[in-house]
PDB file of N, CA and C in Angstrom:
ATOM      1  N   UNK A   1       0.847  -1.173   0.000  1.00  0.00           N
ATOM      2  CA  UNK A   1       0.000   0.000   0.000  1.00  0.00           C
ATOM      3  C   UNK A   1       0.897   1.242   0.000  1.00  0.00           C
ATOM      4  N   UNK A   2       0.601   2.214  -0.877  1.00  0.00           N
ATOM      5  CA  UNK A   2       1.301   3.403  -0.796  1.00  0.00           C
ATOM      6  C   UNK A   2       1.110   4.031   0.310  1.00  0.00           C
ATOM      7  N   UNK A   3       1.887   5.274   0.232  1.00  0.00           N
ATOM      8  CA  UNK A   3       1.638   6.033   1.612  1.00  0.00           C
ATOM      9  C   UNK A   3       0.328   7.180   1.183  1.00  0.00           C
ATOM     10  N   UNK A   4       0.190   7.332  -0.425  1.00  0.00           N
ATOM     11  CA  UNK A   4      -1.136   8.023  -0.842  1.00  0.00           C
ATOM     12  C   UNK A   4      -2.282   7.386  -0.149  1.00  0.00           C
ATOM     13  N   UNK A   5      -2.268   5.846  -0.460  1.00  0.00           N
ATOM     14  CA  UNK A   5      -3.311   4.878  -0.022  1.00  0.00           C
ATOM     15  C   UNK A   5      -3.549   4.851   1.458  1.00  0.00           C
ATOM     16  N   UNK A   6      -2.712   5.065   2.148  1.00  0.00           N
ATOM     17  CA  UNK A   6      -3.009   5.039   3.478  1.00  0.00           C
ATOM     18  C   UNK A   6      -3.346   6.060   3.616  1.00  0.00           C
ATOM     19  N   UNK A   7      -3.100   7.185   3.759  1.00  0.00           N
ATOM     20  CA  UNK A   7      -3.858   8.545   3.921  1.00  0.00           C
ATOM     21  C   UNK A   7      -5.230   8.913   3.349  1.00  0.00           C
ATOM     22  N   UNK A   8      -5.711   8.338   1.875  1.00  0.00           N
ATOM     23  CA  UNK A   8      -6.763   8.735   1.585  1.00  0.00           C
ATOM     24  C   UNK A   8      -8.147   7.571   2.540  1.00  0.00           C
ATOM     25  N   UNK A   9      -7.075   6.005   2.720  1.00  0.00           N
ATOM     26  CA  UNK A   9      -7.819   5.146   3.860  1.00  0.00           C
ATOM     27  C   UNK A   9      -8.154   6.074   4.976  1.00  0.00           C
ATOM     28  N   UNK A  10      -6.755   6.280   5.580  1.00  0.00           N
ATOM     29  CA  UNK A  10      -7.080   6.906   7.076  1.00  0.00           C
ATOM     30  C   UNK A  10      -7.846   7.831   6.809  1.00  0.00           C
ATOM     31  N   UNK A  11      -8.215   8.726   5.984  1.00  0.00           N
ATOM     32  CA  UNK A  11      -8.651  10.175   6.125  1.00  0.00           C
ATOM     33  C   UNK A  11     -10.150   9.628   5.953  1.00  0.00           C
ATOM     34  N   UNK A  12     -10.714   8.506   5.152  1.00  0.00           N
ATOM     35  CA  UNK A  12     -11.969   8.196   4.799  1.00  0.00           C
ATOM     36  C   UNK A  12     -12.358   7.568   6.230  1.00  0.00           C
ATOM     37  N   UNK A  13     -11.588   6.636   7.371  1.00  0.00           N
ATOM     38  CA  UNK A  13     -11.758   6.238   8.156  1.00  0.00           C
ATOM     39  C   UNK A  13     -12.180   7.168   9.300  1.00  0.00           C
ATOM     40  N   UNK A  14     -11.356   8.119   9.639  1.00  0.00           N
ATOM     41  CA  UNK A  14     -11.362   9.020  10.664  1.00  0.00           C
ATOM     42  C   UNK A  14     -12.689   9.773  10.084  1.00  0.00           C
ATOM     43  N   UNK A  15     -13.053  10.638   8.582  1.00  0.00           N
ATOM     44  CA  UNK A  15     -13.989  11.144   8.501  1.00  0.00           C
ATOM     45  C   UNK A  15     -15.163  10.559   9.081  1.00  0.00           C
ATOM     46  N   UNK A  16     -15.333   9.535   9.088  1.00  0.00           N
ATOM     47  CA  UNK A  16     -16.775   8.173   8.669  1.00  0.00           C
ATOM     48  C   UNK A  16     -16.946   7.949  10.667  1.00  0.00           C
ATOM     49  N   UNK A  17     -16.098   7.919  10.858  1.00  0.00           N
ATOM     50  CA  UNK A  17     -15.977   7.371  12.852  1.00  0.00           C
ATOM     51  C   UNK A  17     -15.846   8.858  13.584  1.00  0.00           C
ATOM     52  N   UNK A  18     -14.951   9.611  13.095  1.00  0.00           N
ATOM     53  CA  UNK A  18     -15.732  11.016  14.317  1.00  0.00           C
ATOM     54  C   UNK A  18     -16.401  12.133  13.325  1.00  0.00           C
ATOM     55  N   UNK A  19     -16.714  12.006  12.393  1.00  0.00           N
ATOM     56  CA  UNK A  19     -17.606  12.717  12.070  1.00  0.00           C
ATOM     57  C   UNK A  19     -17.044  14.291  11.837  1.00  0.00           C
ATOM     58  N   UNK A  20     -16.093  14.094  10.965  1.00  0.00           N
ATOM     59  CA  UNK A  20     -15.696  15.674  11.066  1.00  0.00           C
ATOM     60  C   UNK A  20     -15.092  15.566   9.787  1.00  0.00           C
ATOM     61  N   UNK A  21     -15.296  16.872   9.162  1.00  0.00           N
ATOM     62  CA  UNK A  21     -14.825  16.533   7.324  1.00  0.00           C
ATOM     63  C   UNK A  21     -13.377  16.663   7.336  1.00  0.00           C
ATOM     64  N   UNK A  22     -12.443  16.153   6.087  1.00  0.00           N
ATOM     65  CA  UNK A  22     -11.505  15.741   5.503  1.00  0.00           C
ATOM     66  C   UNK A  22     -10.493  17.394   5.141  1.00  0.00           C
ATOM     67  N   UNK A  23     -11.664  18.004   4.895  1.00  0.00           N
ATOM     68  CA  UNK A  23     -10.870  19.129   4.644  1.00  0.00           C
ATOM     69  C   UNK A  23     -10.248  20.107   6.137  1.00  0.00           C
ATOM     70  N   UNK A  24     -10.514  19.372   7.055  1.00  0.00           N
ATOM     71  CA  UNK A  24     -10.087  19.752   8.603  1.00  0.00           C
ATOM     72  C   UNK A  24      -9.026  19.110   8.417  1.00  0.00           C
ATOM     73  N   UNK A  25      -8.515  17.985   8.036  1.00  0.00           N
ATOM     74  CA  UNK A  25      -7.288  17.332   8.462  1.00  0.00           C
ATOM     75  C   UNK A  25      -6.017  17.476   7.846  1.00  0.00           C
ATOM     76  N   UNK A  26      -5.151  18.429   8.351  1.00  0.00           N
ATOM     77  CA  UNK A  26      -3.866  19.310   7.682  1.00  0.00           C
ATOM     78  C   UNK A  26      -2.798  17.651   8.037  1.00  0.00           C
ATOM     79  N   UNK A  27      -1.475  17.903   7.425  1.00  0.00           N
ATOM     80  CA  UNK A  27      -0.875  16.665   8.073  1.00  0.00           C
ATOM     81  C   UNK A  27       0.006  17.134   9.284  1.00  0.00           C
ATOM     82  N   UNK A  28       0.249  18.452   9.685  1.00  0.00           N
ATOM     83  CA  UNK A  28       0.702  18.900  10.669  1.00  0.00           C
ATOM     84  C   UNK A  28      -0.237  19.210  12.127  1.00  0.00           C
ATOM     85  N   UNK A  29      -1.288  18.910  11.624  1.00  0.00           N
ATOM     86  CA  UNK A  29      -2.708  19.089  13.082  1.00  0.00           C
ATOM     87  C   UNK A  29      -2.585  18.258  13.724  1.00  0.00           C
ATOM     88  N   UNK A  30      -3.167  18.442  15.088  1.00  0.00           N
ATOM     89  CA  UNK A  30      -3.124  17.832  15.884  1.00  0.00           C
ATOM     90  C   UNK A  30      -4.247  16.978  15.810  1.00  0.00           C
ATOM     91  N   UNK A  31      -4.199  15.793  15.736  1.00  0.00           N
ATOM     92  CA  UNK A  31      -5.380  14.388  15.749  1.00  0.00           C
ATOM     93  C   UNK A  31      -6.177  15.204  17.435  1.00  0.00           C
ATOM     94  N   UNK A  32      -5.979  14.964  18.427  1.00  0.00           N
ATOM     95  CA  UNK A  32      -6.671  15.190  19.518  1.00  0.00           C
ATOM     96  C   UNK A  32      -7.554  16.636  19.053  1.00  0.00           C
ATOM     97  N   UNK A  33      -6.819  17.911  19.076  1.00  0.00           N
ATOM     98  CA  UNK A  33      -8.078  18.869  18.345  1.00  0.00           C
ATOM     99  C   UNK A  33      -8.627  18.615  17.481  1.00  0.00           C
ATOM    100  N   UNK A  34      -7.915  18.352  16.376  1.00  0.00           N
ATOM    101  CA  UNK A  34      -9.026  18.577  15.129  1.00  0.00           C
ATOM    102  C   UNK A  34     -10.196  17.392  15.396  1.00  0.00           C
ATOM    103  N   UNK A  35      -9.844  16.061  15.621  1.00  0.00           N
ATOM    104  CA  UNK A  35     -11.011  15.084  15.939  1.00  0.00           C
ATOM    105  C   UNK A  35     -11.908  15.459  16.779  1.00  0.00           C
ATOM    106  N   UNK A  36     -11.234  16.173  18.024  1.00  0.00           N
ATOM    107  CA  UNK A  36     -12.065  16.352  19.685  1.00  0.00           C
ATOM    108  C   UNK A  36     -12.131  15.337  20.180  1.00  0.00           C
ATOM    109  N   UNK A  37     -10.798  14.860  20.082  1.00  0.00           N
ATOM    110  CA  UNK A  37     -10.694  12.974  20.846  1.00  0.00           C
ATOM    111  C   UNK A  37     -10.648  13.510  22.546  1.00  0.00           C
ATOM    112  N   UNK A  38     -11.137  12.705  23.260  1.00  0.00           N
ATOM    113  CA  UNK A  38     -10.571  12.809  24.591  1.00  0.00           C
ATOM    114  C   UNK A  38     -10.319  10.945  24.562  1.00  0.00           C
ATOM    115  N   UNK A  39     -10.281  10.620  26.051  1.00  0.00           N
ATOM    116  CA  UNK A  39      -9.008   9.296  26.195  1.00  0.00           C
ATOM    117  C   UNK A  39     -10.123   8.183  25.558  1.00  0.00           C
ATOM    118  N   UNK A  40     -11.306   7.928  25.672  1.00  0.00           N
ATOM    119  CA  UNK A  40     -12.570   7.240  25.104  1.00  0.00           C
ATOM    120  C   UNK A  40     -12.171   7.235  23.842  1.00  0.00           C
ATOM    121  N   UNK A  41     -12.294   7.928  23.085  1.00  0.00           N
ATOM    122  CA  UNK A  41     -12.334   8.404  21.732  1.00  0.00           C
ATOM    123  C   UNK A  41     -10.827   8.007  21.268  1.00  0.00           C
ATOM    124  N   UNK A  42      -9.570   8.285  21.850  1.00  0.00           N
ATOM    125  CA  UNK A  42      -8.718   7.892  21.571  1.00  0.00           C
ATOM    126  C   UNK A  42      -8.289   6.238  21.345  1.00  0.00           C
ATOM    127  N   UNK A  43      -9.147   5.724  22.482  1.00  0.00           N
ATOM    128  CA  UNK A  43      -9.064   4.439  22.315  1.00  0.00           C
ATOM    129  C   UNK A  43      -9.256   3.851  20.865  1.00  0.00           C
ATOM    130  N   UNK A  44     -10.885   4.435  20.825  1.00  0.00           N
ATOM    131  CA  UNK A  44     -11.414   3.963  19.315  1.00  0.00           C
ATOM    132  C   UNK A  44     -10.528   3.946  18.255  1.00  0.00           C
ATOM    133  N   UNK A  45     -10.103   5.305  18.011  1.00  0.00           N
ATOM    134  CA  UNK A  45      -8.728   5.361  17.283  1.00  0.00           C
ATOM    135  C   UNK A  45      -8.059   4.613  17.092  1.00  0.00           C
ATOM    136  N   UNK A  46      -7.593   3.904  17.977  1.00  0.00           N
ATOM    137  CA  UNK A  46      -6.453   2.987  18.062  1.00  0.00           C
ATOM    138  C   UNK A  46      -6.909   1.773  17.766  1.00  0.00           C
ATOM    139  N   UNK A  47      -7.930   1.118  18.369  1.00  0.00           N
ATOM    140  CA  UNK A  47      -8.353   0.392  17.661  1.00  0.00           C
ATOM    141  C   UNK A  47      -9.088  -0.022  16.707  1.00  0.00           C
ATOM    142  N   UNK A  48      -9.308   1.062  16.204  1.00  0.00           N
ATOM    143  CA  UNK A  48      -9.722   1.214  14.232  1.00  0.00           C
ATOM    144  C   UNK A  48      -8.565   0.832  13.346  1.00  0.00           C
ATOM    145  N   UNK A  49      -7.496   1.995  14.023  1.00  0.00           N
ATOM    146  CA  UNK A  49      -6.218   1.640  12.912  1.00  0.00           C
ATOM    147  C   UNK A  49      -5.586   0.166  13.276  1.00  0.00           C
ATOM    148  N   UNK A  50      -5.277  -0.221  14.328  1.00  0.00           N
ATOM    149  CA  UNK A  50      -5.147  -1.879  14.494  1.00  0.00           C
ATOM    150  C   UNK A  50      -6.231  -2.787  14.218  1.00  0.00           C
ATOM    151  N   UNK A  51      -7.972  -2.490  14.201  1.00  0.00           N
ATOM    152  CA  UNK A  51      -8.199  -3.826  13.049  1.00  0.00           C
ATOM    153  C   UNK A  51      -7.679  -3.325  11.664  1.00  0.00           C
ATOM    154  N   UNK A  52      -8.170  -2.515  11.203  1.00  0.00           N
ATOM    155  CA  UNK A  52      -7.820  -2.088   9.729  1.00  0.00           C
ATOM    156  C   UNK A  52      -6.511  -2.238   9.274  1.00  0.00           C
ATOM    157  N   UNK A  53      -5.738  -2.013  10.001  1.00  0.00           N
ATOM    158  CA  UNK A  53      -4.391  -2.494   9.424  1.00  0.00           C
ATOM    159  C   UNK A  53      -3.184  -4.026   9.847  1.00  0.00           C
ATOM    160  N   UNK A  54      -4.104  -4.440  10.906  1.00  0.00           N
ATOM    161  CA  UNK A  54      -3.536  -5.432  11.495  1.00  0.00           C
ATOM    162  C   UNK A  54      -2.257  -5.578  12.186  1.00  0.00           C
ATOM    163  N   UNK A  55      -2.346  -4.393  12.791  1.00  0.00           N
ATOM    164  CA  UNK A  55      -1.083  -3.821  13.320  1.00  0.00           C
ATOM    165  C   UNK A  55      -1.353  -3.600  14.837  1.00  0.00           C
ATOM    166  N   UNK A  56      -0.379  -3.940  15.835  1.00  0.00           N
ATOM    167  CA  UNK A  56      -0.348  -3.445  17.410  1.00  0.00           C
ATOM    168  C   UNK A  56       0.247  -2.020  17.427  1.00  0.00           C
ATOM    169  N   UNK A  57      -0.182  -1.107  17.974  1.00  0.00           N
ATOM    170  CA  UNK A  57       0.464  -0.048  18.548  1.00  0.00           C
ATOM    171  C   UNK A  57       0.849  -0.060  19.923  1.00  0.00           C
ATOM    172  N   UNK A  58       1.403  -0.043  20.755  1.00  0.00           N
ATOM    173  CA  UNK A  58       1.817  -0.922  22.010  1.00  0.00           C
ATOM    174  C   UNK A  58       1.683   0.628  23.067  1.00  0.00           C
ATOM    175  N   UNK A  59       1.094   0.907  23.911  1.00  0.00           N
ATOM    176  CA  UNK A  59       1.263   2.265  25.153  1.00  0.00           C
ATOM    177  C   UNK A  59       2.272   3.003  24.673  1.00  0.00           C
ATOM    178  N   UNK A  60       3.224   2.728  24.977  1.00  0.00           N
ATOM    179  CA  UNK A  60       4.456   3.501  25.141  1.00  0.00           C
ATOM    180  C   UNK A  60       4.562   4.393  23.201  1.00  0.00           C
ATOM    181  N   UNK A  61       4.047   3.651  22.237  1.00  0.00           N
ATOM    182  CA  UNK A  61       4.210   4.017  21.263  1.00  0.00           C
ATOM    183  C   UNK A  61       2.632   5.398  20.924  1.00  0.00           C
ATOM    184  N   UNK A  62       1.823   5.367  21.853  1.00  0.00           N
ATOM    185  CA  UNK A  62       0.791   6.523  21.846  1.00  0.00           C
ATOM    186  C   UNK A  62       1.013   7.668  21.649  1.00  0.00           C
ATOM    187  N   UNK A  63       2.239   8.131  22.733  1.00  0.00           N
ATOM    188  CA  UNK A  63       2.445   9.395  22.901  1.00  0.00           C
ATOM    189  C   UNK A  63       3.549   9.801  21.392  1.00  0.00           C
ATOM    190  N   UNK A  64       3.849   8.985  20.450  1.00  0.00           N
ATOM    191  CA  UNK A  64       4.302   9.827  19.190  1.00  0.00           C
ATOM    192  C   UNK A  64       3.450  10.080  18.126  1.00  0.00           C
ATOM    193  N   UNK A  65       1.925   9.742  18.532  1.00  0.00           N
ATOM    194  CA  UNK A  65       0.593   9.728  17.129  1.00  0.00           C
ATOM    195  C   UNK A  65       0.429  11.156  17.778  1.00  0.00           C
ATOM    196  N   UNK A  66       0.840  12.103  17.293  1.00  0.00           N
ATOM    197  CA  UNK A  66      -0.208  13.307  17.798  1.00  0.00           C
ATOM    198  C   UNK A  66      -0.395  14.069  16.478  1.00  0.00           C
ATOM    199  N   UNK A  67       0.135  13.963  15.517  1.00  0.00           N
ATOM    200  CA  UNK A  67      -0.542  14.678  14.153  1.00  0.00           C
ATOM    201  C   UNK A  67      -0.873  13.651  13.346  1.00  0.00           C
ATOM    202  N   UNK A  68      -1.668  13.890  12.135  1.00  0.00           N
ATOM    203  CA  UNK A  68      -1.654  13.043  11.014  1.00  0.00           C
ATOM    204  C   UNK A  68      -0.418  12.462  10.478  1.00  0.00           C
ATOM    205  N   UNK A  69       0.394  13.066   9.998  1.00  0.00           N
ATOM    206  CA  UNK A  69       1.898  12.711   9.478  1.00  0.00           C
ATOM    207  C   UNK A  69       1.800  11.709  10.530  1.00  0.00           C
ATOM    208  N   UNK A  70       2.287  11.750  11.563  1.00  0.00           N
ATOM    209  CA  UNK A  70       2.999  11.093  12.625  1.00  0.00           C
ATOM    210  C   UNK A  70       1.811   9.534  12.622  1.00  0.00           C
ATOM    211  N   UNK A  71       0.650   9.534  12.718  1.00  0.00           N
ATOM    212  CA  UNK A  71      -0.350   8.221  12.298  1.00  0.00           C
ATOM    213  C   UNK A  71      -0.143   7.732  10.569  1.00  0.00           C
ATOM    214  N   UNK A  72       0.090   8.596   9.804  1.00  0.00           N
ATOM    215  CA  UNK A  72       0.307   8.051   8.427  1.00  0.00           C
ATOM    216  C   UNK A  72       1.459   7.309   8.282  1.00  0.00           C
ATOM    217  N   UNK A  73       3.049   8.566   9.405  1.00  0.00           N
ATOM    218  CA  UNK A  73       4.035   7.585   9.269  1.00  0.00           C
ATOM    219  C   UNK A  73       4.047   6.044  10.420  1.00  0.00           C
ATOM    220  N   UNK A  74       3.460   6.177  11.305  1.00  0.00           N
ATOM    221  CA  UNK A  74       3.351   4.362  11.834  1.00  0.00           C
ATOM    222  C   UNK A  74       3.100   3.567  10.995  1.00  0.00           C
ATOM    223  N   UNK A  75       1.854   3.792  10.583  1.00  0.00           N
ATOM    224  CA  UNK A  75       1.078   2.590   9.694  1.00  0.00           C
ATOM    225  C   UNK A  75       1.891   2.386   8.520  1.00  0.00           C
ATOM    226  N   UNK A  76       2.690   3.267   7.937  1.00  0.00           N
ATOM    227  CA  UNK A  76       3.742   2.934   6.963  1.00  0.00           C
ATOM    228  C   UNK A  76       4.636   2.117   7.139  1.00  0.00           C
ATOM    229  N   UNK A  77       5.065   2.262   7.821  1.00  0.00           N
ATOM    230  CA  UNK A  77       6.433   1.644   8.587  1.00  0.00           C
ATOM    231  C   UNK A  77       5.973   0.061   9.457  1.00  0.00           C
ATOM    232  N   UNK A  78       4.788   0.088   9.699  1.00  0.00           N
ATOM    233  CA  UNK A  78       4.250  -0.926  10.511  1.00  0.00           C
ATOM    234  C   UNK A  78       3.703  -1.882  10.016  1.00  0.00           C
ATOM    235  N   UNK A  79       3.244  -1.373   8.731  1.00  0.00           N
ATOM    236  CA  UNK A  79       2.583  -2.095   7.701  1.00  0.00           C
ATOM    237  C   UNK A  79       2.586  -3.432   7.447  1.00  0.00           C
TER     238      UNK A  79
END
């Protein structure tokens, strides 16, 4: 999967589950504002992108998802 493909995935995913349009999501924003995640919501997150990609994100690896880039580059790399 390209890294186009994952972004236009993630961006269709995140639109569709919190409900907030595509044209909000810069790749330098912050996922917690622009979504309005609090720790509930974050969860979901996480485990959207681990079924969908079949990937673990493990605690300690949470605190480096805080923009888009930074969730586009895991799932790249994790792939």
């Amino acid at each position: 999967m390209t890294r186009q493909e994952i972004i236009d995935q993630v961006n269709n995913l995140l639109e569709e589950e919190f409900e907030v349009e595509q044209s909000e999501f810069a790749p330098d924003a912050s996922l917690k504002d622009t979504l309005g995640l609090d720790s509930l919501n974050l969860v979901d997150l996480i485990a959207l992108v681990q079924f969908t990609y079949k990937i673990t994100i493990p605690v300690e690896d949470l605190k480096k998802l805080q923009t888009f880039n930074d969730l586009y580059d895991y799932i790249e790399q994790h792939q």
